[in-house]
N, C-alpha and C. Protein backbone atom coordinates (compact mmCIF):
# COMPACT_ATOMS: atom_id res chain seq x y z
N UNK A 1 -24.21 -28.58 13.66
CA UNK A 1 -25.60 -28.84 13.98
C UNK A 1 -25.86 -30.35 13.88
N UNK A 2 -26.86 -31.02 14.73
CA UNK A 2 -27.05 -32.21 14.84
C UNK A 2 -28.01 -32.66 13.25
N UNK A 3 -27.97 -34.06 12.64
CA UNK A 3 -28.64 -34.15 11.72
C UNK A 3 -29.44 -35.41 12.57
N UNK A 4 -30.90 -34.87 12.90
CA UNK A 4 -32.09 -35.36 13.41
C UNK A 4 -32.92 -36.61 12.05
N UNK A 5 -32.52 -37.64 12.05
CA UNK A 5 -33.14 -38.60 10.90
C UNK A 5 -34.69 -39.40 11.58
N UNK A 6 -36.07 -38.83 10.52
CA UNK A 6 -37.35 -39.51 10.91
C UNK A 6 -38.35 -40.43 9.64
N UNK A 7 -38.75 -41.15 10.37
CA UNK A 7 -39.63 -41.77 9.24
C UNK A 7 -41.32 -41.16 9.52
N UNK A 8 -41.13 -40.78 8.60
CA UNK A 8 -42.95 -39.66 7.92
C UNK A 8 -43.73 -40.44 7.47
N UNK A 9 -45.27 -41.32 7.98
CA UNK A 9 -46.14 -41.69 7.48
C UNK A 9 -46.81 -40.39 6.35
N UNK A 10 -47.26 -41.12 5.68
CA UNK A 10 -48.18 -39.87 4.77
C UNK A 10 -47.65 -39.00 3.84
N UNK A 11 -46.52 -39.18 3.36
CA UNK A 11 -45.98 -38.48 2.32
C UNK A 11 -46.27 -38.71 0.92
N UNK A 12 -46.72 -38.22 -0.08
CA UNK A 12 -46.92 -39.10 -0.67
C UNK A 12 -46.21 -38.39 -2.09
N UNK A 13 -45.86 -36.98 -2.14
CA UNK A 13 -45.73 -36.49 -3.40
C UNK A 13 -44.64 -34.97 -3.14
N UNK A 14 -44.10 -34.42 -4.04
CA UNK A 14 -43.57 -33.20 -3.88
C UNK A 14 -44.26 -32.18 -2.91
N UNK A 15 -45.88 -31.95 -3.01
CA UNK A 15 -46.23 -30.97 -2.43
C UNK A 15 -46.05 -31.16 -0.72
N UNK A 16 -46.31 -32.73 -0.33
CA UNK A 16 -46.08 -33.12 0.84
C UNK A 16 -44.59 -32.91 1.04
N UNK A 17 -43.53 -33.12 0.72
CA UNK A 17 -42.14 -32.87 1.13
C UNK A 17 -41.90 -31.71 1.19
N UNK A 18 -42.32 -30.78 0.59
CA UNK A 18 -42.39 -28.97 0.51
C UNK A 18 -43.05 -28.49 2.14
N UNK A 19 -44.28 -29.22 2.37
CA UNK A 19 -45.01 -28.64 3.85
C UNK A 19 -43.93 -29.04 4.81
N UNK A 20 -43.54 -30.34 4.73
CA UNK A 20 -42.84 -30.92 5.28
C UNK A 20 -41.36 -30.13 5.59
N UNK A 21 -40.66 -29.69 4.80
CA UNK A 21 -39.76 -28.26 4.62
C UNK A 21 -39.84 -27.57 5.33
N UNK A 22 -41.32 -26.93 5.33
CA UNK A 22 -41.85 -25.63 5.41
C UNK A 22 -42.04 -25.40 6.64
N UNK A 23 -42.29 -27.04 7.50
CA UNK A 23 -43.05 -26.68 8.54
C UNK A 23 -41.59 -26.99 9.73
N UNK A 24 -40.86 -27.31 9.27
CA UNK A 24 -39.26 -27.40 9.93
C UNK A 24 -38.36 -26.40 10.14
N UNK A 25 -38.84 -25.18 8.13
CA UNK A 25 -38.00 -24.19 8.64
C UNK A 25 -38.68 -23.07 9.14
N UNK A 26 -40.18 -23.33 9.80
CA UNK A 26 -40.31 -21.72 9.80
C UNK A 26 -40.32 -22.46 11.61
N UNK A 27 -39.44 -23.37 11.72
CA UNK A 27 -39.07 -22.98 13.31
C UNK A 27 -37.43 -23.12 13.10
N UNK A 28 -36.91 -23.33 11.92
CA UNK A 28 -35.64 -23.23 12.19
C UNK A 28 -35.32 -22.82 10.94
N UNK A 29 -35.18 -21.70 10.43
CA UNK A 29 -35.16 -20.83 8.92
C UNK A 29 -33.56 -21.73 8.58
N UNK A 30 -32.82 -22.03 8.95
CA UNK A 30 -31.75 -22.48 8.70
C UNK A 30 -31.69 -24.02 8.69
N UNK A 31 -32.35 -24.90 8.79
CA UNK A 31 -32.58 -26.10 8.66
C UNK A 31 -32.35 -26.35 7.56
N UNK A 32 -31.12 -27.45 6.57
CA UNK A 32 -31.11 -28.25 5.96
C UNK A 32 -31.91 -29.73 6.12
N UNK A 33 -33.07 -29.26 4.83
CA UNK A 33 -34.12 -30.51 4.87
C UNK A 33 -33.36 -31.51 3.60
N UNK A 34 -33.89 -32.87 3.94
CA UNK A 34 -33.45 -33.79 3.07
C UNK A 34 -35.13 -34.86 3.04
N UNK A 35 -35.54 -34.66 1.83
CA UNK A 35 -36.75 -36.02 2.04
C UNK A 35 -36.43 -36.80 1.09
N UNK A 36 -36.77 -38.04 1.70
CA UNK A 36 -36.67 -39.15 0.90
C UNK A 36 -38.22 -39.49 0.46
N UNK A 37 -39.12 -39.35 -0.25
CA UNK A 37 -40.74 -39.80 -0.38
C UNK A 37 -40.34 -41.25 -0.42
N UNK A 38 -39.67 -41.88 -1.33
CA UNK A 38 -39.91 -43.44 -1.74
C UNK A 38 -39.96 -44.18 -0.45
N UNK A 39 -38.91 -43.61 0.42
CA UNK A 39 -38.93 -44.45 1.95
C UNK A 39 -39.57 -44.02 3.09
N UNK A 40 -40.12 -42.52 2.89
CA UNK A 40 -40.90 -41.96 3.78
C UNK A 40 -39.59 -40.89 4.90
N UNK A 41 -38.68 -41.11 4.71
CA UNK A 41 -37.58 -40.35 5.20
C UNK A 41 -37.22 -39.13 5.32
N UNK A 42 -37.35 -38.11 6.41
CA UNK A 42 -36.78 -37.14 6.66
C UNK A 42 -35.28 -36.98 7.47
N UNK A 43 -34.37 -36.38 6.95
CA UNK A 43 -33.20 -36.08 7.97
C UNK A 43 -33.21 -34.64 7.84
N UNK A 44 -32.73 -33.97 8.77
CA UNK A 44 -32.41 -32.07 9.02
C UNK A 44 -31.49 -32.09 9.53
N UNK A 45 -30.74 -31.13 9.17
CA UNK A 45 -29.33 -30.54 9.98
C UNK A 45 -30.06 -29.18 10.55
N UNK A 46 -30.06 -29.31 11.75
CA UNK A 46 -30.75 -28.26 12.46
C UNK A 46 -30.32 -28.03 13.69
N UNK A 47 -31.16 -26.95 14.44
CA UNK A 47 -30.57 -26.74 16.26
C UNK A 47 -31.69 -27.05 16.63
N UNK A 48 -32.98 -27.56 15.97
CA UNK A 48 -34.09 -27.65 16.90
C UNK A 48 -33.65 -29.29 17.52
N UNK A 49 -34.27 -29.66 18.94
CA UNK A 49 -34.05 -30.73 19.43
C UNK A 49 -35.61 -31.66 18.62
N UNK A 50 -34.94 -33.14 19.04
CA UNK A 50 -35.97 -34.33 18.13
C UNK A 50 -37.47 -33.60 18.21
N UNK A 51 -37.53 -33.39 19.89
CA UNK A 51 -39.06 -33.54 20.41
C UNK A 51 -39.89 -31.73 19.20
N UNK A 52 -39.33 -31.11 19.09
CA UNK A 52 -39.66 -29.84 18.41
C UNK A 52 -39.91 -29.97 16.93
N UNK A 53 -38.96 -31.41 16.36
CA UNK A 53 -38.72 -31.28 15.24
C UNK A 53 -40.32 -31.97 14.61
N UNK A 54 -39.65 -33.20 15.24
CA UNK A 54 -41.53 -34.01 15.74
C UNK A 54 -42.97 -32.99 15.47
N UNK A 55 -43.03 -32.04 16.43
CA UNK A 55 -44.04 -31.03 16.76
C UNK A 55 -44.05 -30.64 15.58
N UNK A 56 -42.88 -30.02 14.90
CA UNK A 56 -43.18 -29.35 13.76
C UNK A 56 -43.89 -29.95 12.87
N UNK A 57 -43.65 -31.48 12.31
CA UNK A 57 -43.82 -32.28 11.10
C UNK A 57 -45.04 -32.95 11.54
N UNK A 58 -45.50 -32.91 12.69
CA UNK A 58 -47.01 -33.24 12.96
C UNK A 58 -48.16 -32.49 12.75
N UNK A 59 -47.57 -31.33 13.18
CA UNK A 59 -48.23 -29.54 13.19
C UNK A 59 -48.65 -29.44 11.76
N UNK A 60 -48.08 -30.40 10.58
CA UNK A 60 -48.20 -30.28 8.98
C UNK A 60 -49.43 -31.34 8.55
N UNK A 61 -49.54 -32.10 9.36
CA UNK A 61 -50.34 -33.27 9.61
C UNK A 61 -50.27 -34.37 9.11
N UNK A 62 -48.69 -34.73 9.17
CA UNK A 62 -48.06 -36.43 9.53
C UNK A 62 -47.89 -37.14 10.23
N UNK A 63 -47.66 -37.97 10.15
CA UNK A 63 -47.18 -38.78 11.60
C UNK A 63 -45.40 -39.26 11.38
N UNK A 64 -45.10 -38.95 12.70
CA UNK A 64 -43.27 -39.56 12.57
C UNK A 64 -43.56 -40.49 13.53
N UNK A 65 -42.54 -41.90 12.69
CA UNK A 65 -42.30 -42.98 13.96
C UNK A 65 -41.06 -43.02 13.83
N UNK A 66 -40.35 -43.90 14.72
CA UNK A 66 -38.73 -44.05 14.71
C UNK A 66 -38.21 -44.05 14.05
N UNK A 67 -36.78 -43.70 13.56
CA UNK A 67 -36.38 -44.37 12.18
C UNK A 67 -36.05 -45.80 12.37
N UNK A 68 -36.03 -46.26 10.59
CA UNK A 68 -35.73 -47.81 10.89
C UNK A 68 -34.59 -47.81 10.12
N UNK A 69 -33.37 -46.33 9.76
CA UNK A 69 -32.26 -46.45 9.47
C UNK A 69 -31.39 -47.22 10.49
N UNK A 70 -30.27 -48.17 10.25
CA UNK A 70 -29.38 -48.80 11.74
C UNK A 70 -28.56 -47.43 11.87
């Protein structure tokens, strides 16, 4: 599975990285989530494509911009 890496405005605490989880796996129950809060960082090992993954983590009510991993 591809590992999809995003940067999450608005995270700010455990309960936010949990929605954030939540709202990834209930479109992909098998999604390995990884958050980073300190940097704002999400990566997933998932089958959903970027544009879905996006949808999902917005649908929670964040915002993703590019990553600024190289």
């Amino acid at each position: 599975m591809p590992i999809l890496e995003m940067q999450v405005e608005g995270m700010t605490c455990g309960h936010c990285a949990q929605s954030v989880t939540k709202a990834l796996r209930a479109r992909d129950a098998h999604a390995k989530v990884n958050v980073e809060l300190a940097q704002g960082l999400v990566s997933v090992e998932t089958v959903l494509d970027r544009t879905s993954a996006v949808q999902a983590i917005e649908g929670a009510g964040y915002k993703v911009q590019p990553c600024n991993r190289p």
